[in-house]
N, C-alpha and C. Protein backbone atom coordinates (compact mmCIF):
# COMPACT_ATOMS: atom_id res chain seq x y z
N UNK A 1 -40.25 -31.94 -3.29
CA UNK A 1 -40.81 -33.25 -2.98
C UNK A 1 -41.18 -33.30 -1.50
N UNK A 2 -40.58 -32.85 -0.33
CA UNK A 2 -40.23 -32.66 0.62
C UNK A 2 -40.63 -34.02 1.77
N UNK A 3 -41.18 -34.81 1.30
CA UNK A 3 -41.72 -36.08 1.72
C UNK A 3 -41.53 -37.46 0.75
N UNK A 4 -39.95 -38.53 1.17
CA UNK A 4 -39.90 -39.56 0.55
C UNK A 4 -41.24 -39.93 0.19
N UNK A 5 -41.98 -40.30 0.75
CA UNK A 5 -43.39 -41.01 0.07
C UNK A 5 -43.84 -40.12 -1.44
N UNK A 6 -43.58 -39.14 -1.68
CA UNK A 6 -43.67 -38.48 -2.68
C UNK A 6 -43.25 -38.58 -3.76
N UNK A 7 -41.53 -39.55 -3.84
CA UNK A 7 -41.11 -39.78 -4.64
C UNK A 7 -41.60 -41.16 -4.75
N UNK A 8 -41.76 -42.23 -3.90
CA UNK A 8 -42.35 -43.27 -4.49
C UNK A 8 -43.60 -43.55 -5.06
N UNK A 9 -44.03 -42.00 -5.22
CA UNK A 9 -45.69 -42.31 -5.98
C UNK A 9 -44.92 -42.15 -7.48
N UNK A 10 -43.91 -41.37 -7.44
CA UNK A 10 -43.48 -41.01 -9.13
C UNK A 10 -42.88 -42.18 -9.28
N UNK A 11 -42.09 -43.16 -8.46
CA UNK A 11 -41.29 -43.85 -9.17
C UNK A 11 -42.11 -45.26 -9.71
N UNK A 12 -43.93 -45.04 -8.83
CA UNK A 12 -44.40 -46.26 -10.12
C UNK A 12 -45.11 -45.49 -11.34
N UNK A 13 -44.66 -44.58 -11.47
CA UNK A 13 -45.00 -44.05 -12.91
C UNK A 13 -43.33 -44.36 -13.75
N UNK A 14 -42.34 -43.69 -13.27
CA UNK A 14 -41.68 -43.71 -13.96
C UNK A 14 -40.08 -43.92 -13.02
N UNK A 15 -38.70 -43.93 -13.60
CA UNK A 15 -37.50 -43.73 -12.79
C UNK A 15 -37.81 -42.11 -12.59
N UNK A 16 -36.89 -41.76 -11.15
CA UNK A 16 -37.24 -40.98 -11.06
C UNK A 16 -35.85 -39.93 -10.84
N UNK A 17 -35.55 -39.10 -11.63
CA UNK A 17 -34.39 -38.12 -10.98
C UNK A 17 -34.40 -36.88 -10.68
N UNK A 18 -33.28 -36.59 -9.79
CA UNK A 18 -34.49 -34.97 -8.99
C UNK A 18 -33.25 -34.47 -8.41
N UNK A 19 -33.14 -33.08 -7.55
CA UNK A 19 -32.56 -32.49 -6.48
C UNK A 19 -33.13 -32.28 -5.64
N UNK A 20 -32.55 -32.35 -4.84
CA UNK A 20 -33.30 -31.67 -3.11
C UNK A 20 -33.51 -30.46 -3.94
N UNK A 21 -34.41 -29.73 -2.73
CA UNK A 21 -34.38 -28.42 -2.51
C UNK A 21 -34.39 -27.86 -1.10
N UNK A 22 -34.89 -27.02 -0.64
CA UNK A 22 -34.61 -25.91 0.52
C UNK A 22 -35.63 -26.61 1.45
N UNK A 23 -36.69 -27.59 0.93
CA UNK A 23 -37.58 -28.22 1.83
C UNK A 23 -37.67 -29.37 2.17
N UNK A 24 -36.46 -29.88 1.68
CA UNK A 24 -36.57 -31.50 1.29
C UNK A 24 -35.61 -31.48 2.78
N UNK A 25 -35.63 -33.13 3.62
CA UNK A 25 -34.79 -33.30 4.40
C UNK A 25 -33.81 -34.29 4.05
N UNK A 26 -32.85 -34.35 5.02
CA UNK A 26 -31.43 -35.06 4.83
C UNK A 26 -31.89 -36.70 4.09
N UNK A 27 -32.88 -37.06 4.08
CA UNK A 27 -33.34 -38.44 3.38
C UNK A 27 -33.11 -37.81 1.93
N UNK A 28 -33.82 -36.95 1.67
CA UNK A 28 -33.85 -36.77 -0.07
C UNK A 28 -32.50 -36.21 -0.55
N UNK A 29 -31.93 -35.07 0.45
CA UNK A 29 -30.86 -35.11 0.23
C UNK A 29 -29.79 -35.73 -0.32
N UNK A 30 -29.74 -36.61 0.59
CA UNK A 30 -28.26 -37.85 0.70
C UNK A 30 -29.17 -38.31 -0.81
N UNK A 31 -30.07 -39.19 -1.38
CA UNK A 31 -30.55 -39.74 -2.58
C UNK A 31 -30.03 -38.49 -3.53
N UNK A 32 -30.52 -37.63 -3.58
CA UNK A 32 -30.00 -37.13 -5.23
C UNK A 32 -29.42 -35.64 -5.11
N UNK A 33 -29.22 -35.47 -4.09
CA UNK A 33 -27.88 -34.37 -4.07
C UNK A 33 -28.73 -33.01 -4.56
N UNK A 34 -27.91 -31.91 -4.11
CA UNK A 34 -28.56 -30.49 -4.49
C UNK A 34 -28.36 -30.01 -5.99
N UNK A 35 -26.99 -30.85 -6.95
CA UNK A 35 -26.98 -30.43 -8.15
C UNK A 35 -26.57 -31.55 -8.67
N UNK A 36 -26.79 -31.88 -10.08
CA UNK A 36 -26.37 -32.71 -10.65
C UNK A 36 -26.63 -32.46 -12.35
N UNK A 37 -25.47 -33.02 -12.84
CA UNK A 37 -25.60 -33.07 -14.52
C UNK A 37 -26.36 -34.42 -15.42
N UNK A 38 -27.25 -34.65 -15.88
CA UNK A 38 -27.31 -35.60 -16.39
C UNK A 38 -27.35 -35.50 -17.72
N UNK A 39 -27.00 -36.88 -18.67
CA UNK A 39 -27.21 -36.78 -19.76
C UNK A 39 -28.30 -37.76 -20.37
N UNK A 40 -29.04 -37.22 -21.36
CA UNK A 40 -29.94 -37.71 -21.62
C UNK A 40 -30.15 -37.85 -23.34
N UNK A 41 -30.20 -38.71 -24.34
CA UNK A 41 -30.04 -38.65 -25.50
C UNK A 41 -29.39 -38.07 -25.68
N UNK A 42 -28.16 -38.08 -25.19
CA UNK A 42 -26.38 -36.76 -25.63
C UNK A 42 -26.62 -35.57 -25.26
N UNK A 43 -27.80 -35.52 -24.78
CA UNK A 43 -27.83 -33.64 -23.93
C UNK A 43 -27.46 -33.82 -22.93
N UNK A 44 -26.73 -32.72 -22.18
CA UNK A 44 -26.34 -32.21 -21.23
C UNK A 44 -27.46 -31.06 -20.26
N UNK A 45 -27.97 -31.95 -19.32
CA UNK A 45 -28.69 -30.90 -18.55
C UNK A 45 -28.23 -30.82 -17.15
N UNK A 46 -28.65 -29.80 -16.66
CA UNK A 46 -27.95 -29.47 -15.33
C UNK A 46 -29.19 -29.38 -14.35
N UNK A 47 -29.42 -29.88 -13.38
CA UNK A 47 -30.47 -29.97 -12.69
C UNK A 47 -30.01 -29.04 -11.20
N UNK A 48 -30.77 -27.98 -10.91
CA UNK A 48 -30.65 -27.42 -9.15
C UNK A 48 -31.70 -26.93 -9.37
N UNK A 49 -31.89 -26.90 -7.87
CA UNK A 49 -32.80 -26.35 -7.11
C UNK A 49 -33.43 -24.99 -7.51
N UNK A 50 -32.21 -23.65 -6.65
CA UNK A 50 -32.13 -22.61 -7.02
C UNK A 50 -31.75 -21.47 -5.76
N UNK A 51 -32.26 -21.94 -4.57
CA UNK A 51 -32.12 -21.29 -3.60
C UNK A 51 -30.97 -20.98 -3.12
N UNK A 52 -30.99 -20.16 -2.67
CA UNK A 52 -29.78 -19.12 -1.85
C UNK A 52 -30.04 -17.68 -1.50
N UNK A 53 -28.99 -17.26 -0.95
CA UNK A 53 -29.22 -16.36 -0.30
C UNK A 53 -28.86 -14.71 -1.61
N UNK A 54 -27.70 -14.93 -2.10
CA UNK A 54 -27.41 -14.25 -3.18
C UNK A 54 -27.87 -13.84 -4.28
N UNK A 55 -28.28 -13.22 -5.27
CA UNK A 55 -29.14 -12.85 -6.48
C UNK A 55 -30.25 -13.39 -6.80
N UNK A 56 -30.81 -13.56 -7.76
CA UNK A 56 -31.96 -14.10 -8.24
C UNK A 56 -31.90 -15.59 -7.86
N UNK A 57 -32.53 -15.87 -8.31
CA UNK A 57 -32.95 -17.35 -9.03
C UNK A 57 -32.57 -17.82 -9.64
N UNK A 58 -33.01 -17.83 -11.06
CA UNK A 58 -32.31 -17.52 -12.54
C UNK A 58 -30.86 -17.14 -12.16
N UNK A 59 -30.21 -16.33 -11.62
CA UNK A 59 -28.59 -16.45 -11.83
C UNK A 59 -28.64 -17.34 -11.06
N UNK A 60 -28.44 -17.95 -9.97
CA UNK A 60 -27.82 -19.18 -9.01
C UNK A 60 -27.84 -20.13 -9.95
N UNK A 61 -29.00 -19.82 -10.67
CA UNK A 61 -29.08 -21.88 -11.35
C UNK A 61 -28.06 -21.65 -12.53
N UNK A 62 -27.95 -20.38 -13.04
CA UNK A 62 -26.83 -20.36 -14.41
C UNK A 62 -25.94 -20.09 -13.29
N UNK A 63 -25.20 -19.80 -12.67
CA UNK A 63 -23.27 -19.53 -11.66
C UNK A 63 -23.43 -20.97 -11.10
N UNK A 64 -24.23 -22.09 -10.94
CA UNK A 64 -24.05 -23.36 -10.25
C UNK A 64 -23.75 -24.20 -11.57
N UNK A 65 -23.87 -23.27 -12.62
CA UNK A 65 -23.02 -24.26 -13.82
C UNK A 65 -22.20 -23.75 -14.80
N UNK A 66 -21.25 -22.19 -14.09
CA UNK A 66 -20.54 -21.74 -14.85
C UNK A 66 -19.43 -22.46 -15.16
N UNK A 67 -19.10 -22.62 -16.49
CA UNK A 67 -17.69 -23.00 -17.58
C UNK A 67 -18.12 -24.70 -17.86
N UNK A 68 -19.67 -25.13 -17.30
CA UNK A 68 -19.93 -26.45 -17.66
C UNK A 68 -20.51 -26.32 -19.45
N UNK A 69 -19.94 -27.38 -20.30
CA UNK A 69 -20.70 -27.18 -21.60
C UNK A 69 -22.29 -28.10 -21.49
N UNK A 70 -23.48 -27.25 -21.59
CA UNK A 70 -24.43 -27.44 -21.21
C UNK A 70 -25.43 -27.47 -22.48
N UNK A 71 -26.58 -28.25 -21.96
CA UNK A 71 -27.73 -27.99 -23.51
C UNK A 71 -28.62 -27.20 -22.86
N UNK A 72 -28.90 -27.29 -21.06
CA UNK A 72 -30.00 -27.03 -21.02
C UNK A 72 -30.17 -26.93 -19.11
N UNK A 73 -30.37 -26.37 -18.34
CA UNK A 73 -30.29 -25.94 -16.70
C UNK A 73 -31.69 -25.54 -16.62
N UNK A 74 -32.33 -26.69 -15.79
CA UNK A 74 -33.90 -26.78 -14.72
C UNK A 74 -33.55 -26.33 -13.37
N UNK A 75 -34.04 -25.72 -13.22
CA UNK A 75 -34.13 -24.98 -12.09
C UNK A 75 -36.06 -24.76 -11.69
N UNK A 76 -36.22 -24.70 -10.00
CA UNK A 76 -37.02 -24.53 -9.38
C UNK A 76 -36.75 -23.17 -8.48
N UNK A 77 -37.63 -23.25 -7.37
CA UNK A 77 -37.31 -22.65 -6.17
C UNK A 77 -38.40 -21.57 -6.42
N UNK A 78 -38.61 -20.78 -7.45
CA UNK A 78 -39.03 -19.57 -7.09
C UNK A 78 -40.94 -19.71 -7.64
N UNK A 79 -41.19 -20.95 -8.13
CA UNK A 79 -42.22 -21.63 -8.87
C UNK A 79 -42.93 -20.79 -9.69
N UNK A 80 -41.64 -20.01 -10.50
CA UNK A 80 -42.19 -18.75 -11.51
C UNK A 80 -41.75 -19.62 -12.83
N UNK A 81 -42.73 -19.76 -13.77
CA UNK A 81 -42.63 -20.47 -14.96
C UNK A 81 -41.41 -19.43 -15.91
N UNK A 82 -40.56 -19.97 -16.53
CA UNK A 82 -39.03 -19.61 -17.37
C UNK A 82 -39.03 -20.39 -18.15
N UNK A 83 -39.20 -20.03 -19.46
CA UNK A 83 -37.97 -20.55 -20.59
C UNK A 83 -37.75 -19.39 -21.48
N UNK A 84 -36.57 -19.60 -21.63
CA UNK A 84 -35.46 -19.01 -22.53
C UNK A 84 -33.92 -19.30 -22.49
N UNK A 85 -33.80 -19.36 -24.13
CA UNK A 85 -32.02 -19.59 -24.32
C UNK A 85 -31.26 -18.18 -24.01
N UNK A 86 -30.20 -18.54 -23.22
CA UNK A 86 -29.34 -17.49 -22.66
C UNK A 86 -27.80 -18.31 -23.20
N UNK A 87 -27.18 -18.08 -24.58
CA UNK A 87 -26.10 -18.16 -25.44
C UNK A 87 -25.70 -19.60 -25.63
N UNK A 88 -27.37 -19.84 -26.26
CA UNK A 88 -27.14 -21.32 -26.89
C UNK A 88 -27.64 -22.03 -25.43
N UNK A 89 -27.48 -22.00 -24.50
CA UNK A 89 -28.20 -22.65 -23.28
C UNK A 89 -30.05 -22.44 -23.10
N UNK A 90 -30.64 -23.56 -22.81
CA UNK A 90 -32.29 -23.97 -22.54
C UNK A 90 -31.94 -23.40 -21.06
N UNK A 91 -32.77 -22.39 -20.40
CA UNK A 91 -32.88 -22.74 -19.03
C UNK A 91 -34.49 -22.39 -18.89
N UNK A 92 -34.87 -23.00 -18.23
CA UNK A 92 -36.10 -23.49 -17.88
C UNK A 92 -36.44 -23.73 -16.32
N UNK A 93 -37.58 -23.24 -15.89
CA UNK A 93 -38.08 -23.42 -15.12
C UNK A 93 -39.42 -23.68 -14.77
N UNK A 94 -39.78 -24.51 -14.09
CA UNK A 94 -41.12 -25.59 -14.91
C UNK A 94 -42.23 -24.83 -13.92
N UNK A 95 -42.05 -24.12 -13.09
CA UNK A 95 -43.23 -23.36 -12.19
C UNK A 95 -43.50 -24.18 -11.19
N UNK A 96 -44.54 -24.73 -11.00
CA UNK A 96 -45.01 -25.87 -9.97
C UNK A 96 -46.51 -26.34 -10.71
N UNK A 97 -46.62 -27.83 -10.30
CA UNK A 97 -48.18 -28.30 -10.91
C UNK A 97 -48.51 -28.27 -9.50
N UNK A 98 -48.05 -27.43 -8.27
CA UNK A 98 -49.22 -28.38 -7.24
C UNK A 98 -49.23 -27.06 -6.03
N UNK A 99 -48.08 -26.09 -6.57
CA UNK A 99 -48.30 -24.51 -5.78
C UNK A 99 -47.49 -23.73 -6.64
N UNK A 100 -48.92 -23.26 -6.93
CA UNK A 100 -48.48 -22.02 -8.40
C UNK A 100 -48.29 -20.68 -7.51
N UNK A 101 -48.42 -20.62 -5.98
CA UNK A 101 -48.14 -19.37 -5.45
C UNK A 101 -48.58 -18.34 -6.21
N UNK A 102 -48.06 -16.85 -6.49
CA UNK A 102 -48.68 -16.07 -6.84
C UNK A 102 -49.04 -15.57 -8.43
N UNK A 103 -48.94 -17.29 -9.13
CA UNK A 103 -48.76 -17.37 -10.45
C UNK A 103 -50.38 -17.46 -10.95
N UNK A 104 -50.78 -17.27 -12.16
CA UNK A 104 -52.09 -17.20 -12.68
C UNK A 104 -52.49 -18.59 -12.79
N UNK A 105 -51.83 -20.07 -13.46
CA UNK A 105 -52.08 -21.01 -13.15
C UNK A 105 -50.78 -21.83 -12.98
N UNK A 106 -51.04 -23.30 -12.70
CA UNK A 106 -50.23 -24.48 -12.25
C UNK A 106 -49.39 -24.52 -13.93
N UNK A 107 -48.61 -25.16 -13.36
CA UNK A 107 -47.50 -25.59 -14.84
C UNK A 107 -46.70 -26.54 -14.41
N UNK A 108 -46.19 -26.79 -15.39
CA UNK A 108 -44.92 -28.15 -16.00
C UNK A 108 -44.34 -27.89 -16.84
N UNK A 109 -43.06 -28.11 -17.14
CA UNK A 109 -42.07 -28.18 -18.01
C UNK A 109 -41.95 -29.51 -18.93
N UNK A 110 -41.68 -29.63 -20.75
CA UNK A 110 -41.57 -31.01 -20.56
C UNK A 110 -39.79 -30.25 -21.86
N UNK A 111 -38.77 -31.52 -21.89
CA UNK A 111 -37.93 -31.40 -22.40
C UNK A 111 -37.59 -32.26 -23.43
N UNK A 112 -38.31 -31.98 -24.37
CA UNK A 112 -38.06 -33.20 -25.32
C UNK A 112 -36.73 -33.45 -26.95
N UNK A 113 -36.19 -34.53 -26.30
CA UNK A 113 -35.25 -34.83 -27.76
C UNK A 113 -35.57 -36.23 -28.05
N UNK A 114 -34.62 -36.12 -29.14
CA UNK A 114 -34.24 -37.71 -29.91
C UNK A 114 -32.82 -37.55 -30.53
N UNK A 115 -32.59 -38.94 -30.72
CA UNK A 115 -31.39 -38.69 -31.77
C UNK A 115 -31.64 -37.73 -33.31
N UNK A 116 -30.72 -37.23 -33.36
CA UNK A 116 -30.98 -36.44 -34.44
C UNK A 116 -32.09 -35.25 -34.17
N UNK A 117 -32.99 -34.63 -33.04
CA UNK A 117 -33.39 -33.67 -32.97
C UNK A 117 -32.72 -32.99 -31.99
N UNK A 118 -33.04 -31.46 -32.24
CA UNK A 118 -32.55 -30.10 -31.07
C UNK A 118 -34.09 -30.88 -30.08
N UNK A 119 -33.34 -29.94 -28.84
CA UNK A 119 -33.67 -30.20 -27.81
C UNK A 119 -34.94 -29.14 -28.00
N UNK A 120 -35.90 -29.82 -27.83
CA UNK A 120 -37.33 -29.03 -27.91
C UNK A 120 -38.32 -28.70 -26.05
N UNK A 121 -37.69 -27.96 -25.76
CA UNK A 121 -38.40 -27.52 -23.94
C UNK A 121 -39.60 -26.68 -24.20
N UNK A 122 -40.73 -26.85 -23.40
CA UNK A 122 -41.66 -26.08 -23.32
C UNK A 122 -42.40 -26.37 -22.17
N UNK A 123 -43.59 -25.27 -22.10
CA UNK A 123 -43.83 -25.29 -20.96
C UNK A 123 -45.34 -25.60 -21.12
N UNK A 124 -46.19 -26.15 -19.96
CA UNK A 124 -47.68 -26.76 -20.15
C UNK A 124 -48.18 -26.31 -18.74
N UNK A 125 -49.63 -24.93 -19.03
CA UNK A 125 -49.80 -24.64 -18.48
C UNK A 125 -51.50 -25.52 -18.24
N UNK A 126 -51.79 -25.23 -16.85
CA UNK A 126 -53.31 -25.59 -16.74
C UNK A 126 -53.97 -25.08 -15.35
């Protein structure tokens, strides 16, 4: 997001929930923290960033939620489009719609349930 004004363009579309990341400053910070679990129609998702200094990507965002019972871990940082279940877990990574860096095109993630459906994640490229 790296600029509050950024989130108040999303929040007249919609509420808005998020993590910092590695670019965001101590304003976005302090608002929604570097990790967080939310639940959403009884799923369990785990929201970070991804950055660090240690392994991949993809592992930081799965070890920032080891022994949590999870449906599903979004992760950013590396704005390389991901999905796949890794033992019953969604992890996903939505790419970027606005710097696809050295990706072929822009993307989004969307995560969709209901009562009574599995958690259906995919990804929307353009």
């Amino acid at each position: 997001m790296t600029e509050p004004a950024a989130i108040a363009a999303f929040e007249r579309i919609a509420p808005v929930e998020a993590v910092a990341g590695n670019n965001d400053g101590p304003e976005i910070v302090a608002r929604f923290g570097r990790r967080k679990i939310l639940t959403l129609e009884g799923r369990r998702i785990g929201l970070i960033h991804g950055d660090g200094r240690r392994g991949t990507t993809l592992g930081r965002a799965q070890n920032a939620f080891a022994g949590e019972a999870l449906d599903a871990i979004a992760f950013g940082h590396s704005h390389v489009p991901y999905l796949q279940q890794h033992d019953g877990v969604w992890v996903v990574n939505p790419g970027s719609p606005t710097d696809k860096r050295r990706q072929p095109r822009f993307s989004f993630a969307l995560l969709e349930t209901g009562p009574g459906t599995p958690l259906a994640p995919r990804l929307v490229f353009f």
